[in-house]
C-alpha atoms as a PDB file:
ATOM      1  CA  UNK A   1      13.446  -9.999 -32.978  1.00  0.00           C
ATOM      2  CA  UNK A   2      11.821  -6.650 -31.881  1.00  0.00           C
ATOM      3  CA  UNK A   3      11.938  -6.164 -28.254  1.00  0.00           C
ATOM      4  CA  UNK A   4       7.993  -5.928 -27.033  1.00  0.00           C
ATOM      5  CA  UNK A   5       7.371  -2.403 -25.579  1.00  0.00           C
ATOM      6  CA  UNK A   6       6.140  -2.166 -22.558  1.00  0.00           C
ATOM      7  CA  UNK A   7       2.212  -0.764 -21.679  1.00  0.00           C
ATOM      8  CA  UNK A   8       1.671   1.336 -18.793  1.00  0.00           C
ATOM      9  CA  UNK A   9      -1.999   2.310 -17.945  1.00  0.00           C
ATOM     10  CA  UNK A  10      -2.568   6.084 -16.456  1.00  0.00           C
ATOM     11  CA  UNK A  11      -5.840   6.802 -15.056  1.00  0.00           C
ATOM     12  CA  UNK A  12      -7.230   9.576 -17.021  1.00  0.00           C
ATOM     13  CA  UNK A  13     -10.357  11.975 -15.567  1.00  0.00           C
ATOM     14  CA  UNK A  14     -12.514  14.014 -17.332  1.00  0.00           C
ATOM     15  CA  UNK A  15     -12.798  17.719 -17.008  1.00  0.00           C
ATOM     16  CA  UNK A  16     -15.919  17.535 -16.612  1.00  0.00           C
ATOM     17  CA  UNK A  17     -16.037  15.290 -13.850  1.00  0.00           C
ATOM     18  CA  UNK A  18     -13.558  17.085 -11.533  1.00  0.00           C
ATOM     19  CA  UNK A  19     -15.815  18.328  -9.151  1.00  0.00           C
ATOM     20  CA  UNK A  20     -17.424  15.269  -8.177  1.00  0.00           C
ATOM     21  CA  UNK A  21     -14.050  13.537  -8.422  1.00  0.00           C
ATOM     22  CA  UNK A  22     -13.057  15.704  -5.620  1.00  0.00           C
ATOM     23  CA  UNK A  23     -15.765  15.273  -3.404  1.00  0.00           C
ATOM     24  CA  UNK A  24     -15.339  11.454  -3.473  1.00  0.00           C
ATOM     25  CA  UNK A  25     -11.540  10.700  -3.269  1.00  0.00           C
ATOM     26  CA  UNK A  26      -9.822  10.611   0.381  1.00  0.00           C
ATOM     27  CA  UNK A  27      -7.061  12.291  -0.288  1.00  0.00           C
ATOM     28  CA  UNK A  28      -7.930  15.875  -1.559  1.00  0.00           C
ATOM     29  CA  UNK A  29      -5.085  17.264   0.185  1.00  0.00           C
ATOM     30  CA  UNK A  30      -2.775  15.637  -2.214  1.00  0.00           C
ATOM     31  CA  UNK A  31      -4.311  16.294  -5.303  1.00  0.00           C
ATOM     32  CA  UNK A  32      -4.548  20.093  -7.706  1.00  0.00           C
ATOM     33  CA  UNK A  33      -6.940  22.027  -7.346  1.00  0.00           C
ATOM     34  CA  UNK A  34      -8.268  22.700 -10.842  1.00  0.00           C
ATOM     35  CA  UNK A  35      -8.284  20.281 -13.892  1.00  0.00           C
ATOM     36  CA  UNK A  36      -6.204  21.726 -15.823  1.00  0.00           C
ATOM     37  CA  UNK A  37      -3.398  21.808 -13.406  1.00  0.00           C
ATOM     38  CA  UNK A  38      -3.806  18.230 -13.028  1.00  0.00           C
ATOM     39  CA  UNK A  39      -4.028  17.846 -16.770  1.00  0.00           C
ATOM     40  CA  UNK A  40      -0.948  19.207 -17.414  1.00  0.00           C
ATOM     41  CA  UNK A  41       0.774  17.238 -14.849  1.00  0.00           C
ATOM     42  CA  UNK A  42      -0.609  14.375 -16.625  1.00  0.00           C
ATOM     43  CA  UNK A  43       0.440  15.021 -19.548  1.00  0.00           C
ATOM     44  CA  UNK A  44       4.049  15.658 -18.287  1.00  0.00           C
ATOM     45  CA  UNK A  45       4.509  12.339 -16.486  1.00  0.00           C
ATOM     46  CA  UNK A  46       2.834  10.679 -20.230  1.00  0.00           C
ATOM     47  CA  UNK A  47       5.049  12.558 -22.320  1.00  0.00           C
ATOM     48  CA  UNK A  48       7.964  11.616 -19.838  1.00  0.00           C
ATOM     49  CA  UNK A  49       7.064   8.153 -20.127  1.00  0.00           C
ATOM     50  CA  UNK A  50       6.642   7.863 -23.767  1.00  0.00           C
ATOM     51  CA  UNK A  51       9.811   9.217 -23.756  1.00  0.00           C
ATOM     52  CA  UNK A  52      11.097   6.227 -21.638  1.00  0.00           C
ATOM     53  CA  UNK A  53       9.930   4.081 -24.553  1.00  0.00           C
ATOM     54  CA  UNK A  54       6.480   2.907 -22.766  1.00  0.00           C
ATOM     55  CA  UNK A  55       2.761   2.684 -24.778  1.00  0.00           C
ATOM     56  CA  UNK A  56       1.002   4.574 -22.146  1.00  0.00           C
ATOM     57  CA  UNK A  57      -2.826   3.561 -22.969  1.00  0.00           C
ATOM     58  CA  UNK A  58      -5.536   6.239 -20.847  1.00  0.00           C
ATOM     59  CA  UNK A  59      -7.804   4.616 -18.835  1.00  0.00           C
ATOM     60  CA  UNK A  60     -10.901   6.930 -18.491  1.00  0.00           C
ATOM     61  CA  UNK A  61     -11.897   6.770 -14.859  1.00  0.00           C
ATOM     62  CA  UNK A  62     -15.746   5.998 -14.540  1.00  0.00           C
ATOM     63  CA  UNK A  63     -16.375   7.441 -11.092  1.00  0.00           C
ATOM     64  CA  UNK A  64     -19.224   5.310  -9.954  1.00  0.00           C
ATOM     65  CA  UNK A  65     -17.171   2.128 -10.948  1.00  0.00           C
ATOM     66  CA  UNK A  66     -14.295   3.314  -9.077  1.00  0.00           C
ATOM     67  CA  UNK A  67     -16.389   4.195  -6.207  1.00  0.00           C
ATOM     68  CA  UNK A  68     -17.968   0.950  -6.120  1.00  0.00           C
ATOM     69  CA  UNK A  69     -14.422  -0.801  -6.778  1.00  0.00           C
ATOM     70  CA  UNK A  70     -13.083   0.583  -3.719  1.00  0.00           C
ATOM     71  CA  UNK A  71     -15.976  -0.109  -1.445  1.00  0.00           C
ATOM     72  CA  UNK A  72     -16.505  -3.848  -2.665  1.00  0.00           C
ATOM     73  CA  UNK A  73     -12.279  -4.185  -1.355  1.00  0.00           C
ATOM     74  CA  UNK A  74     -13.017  -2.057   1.764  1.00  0.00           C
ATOM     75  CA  UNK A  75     -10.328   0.552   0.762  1.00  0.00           C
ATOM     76  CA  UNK A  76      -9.812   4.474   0.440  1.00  0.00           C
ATOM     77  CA  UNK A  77     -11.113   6.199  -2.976  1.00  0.00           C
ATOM     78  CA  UNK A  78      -7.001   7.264  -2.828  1.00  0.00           C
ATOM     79  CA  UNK A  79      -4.063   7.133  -5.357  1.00  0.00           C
ATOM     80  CA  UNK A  80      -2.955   3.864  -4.651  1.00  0.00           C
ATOM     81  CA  UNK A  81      -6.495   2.409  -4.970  1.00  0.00           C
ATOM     82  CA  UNK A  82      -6.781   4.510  -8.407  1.00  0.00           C
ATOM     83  CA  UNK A  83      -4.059   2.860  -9.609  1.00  0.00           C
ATOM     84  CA  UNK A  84      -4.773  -0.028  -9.197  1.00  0.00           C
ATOM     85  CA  UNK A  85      -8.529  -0.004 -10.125  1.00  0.00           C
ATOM     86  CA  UNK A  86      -6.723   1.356 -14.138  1.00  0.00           C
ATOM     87  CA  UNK A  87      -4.404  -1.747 -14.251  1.00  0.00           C
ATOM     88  CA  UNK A  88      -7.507  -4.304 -13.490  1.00  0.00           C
END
């Protein structure tokens, strides 16, 4: 029997939403400064984990329903709360 590969979800942002994804995360000082430095650094870690045998499945990040996520759970707009908004 096929062994079930496992999913992993990566939170994916759209270039055109960069700027205003920058102005509403708390922890700008951790993250690149254009998009397409960030996209490629995406695209590393997805080819990385393909590699690794995961399904990676993109999760396009809707910035007001991660804004809203995080303030309904009292938390920082940060990457742990990123994460875990793309795996619910």
């Amino acid at each position: 029997m096929p062994q079930k590969m496992m999913s992993v979800k990566m939170a994916f942002n759209k270039k055109e939403d960069w700027e205003n994804f920058l102005g509403i995360i708390d922890d700008r000082q951790n993250m690149y400064d254009t998009w397409d430095e960030w996209h490629e650094a995406y695209l590393k870690l997805k080819n990385q984990l393909i590699s690794e045998g995961f399904e990676v499945i993109d999760v396009e990040v809707d910035l007001n329903k991660l804004a809203k996520y995080c303030r309904s759970k009292g938390i920082k707009i940060d990457g742990k709360a990123r994460s875990q908004f793309v795996q619910e």
